[in-house]
N, C-alpha and C. Protein backbone atom coordinates (compact mmCIF):
# COMPACT_ATOMS: atom_id res chain seq x y z
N UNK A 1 -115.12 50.02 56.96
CA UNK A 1 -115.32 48.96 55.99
C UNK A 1 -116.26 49.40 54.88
N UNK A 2 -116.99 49.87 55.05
CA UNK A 2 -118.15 50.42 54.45
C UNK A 2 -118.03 51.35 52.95
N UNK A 3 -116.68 52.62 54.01
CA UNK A 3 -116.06 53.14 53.21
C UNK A 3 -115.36 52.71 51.92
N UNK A 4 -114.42 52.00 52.85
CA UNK A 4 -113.50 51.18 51.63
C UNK A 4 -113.66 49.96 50.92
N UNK A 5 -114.75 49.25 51.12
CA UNK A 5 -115.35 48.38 50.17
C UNK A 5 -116.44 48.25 50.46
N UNK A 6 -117.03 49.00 49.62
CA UNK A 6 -118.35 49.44 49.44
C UNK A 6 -119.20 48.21 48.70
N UNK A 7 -118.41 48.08 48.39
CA UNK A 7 -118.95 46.72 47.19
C UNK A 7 -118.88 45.14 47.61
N UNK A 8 -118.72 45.16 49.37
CA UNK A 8 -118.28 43.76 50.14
C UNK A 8 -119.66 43.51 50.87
N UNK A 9 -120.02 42.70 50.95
CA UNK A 9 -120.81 42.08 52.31
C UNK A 9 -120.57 42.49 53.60
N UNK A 10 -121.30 42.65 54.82
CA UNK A 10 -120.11 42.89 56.11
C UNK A 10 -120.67 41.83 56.48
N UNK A 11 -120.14 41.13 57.40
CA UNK A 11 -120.43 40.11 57.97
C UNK A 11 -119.80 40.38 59.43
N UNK A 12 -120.63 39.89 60.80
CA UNK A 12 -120.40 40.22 62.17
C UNK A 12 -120.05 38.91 62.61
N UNK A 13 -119.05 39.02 63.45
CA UNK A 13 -119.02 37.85 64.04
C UNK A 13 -118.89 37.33 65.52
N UNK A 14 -119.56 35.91 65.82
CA UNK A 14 -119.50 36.11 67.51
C UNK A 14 -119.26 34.49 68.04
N UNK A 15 -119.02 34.63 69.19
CA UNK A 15 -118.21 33.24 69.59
C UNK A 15 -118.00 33.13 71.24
N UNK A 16 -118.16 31.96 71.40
CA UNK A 16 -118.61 31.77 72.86
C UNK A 16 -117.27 31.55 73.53
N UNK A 17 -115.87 31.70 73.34
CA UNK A 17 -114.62 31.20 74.04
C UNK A 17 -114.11 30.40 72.69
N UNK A 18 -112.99 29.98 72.97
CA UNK A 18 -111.88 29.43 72.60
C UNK A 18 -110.74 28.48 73.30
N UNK A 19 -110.29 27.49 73.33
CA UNK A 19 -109.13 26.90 73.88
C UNK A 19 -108.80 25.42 72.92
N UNK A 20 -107.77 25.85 72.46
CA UNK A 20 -107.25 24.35 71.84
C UNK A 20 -105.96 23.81 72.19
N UNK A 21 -106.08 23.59 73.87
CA UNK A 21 -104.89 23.35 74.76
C UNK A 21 -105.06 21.64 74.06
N UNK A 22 -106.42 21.23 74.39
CA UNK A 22 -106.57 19.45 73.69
C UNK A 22 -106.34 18.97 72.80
N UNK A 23 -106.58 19.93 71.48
CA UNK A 23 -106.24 19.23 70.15
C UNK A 23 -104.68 19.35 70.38
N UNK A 24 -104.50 18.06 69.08
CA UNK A 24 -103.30 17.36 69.33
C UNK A 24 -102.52 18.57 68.26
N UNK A 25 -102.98 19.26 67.70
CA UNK A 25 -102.29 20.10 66.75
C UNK A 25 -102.52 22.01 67.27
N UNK A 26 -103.32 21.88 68.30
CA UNK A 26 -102.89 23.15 69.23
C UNK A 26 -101.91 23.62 69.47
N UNK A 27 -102.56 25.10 69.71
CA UNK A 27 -101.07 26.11 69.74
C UNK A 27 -101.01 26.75 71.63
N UNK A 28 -101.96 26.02 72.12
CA UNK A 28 -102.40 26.56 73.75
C UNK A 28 -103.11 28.02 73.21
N UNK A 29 -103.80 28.37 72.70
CA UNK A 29 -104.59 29.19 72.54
C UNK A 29 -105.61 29.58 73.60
N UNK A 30 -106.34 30.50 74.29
CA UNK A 30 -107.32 30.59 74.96
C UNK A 30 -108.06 31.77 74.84
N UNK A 31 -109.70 31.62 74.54
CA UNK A 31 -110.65 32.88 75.00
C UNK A 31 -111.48 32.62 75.85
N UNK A 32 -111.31 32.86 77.23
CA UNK A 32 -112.26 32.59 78.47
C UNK A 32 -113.46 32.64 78.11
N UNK A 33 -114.51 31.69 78.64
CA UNK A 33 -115.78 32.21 78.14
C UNK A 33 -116.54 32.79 79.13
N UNK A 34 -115.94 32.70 80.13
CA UNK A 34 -116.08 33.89 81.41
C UNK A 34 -117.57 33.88 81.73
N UNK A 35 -118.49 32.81 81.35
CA UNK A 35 -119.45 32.43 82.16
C UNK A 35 -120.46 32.54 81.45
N UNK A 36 -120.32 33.20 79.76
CA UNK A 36 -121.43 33.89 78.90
C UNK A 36 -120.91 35.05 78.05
N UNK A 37 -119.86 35.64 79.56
CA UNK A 37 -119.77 37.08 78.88
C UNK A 37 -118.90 37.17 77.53
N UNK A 38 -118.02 36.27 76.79
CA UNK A 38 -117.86 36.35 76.06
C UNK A 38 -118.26 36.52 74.73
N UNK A 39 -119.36 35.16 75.03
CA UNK A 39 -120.24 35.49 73.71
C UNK A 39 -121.17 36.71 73.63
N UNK A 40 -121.83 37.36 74.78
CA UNK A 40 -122.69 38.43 75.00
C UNK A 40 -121.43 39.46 74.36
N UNK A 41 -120.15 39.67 74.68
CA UNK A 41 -119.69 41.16 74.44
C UNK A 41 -119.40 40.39 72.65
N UNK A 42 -119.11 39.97 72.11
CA UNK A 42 -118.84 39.72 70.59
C UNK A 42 -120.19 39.85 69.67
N UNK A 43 -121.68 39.50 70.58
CA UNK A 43 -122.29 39.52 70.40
C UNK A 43 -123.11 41.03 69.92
N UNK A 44 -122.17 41.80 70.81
CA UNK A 44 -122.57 43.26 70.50
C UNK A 44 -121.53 44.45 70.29
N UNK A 45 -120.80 43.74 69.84
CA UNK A 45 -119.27 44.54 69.11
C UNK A 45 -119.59 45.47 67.91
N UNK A 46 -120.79 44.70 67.41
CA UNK A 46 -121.11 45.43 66.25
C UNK A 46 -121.38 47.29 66.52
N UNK A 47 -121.82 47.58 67.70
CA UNK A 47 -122.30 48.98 68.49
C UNK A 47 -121.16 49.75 68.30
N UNK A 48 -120.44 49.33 68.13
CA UNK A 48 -119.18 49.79 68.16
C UNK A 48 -118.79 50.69 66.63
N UNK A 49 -119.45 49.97 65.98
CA UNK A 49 -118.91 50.41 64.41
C UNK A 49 -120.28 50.80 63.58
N UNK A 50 -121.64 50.32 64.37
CA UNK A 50 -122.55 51.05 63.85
C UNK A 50 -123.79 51.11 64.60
N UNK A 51 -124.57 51.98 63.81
CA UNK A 51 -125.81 52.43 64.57
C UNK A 51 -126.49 51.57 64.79
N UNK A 52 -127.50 51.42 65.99
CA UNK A 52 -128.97 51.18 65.99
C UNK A 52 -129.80 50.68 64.94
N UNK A 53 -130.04 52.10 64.40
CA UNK A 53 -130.83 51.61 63.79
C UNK A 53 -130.05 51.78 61.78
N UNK A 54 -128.77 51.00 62.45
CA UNK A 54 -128.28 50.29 60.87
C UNK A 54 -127.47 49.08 61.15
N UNK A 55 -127.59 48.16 61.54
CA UNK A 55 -126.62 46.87 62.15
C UNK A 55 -126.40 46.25 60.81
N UNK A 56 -124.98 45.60 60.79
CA UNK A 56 -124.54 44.63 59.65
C UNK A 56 -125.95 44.01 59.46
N UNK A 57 -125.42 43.14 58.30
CA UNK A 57 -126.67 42.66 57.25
C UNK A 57 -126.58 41.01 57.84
N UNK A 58 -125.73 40.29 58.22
CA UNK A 58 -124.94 38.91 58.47
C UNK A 58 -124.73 39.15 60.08
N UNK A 59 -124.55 38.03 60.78
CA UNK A 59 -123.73 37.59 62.01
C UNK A 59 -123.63 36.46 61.67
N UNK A 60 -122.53 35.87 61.89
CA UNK A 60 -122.21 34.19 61.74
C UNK A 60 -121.39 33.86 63.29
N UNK A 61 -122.24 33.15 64.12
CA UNK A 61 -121.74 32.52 65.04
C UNK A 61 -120.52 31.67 64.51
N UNK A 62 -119.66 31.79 65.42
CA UNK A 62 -118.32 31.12 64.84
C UNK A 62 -118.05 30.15 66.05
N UNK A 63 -118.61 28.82 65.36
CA UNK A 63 -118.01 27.63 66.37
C UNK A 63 -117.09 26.82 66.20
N UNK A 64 -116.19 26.62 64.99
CA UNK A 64 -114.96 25.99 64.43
C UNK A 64 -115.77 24.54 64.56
N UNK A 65 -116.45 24.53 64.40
CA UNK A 65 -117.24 23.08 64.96
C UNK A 65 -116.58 21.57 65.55
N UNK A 66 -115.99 22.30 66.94
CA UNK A 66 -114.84 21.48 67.52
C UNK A 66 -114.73 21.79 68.41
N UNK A 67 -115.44 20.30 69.31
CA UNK A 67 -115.97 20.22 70.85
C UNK A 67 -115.05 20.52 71.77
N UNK A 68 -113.62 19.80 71.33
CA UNK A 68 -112.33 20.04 72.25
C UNK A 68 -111.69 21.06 72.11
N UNK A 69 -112.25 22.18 71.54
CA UNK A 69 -111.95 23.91 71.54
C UNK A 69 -112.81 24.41 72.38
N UNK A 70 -114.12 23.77 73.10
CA UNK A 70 -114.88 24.68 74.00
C UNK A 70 -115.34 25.92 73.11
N UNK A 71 -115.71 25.32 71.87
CA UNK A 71 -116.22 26.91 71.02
C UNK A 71 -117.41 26.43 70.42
N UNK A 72 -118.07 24.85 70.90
CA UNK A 72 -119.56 24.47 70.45
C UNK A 72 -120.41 25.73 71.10
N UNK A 73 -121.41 26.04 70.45
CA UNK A 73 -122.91 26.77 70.49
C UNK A 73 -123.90 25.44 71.44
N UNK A 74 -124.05 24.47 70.66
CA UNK A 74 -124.69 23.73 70.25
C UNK A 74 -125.27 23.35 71.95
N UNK A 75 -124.26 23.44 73.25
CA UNK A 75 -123.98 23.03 74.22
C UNK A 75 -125.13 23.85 75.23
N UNK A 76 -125.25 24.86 74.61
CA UNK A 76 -125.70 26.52 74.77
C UNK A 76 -124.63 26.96 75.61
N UNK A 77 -124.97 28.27 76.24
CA UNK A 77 -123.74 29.19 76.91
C UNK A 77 -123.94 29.12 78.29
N UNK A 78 -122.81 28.80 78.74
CA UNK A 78 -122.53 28.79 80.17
C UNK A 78 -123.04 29.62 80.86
N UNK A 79 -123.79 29.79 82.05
CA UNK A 79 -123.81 31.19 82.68
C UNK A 79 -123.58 31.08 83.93
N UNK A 80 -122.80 29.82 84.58
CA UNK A 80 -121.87 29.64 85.99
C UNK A 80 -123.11 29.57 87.05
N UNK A 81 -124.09 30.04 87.09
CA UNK A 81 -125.27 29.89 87.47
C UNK A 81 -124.96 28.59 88.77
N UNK A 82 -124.81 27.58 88.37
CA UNK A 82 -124.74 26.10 89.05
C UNK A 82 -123.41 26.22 90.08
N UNK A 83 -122.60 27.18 89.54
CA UNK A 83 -121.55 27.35 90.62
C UNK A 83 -121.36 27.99 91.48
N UNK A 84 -122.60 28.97 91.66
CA UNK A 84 -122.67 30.06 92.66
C UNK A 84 -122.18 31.49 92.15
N UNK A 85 -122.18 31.57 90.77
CA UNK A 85 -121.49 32.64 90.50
C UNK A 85 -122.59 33.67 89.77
N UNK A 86 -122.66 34.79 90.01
CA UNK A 86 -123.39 35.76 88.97
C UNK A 86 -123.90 35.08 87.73
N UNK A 87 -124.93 35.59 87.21
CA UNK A 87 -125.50 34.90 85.65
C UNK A 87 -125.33 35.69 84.88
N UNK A 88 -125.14 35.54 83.63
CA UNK A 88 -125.03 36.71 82.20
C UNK A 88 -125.53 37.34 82.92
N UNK A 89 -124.81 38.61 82.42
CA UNK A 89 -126.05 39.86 82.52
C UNK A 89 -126.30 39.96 81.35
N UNK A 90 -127.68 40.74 81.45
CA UNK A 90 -128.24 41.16 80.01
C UNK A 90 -127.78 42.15 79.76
């Protein structure tokens, strides 16, 4: 990106799951939020495309701000904890 538009913003982006089986204009869409780990691995996708010590300039949590997508922040992130299951890992 960097390369080829040099002259863009980058912007990172990250997101806790997905499903808009409820809305009435859904397509059955789904991104598990697998207890945390979803938002933790989007959260650090950026490693992927750059260094340490040079990370995008932006991250914009992406919540479509729409409760019946299971993609609120606001809720904080699941970590199954209450169900007997493993917690985020860090």
């Amino acid at each position: 990106m960097r390369a080829k538009y040099s002259d863009k913003i980058i912007v990172g982006g990250e997101w806790s799951g997905f499903d808009d089986s409820k809305a009435s204009w859904g397509l059955n869409r789904h991104i598990a939020a697998r207890c945390g780990q979803t938002f933790a691995d989007t959260s650090n996708l950026w490693h992927k495309y750059f260094s340490s010590d040079d990370p995008p300039p932006f991250v914009m949590v992406e919540t479509w701000n729409d409760h019946e997508e299971g993609t609120s922040i606001e809720d904080g992130i699941p970590t199954c904890s209450s169900q007997g299951t493993e917690p985020l890992s860090k």
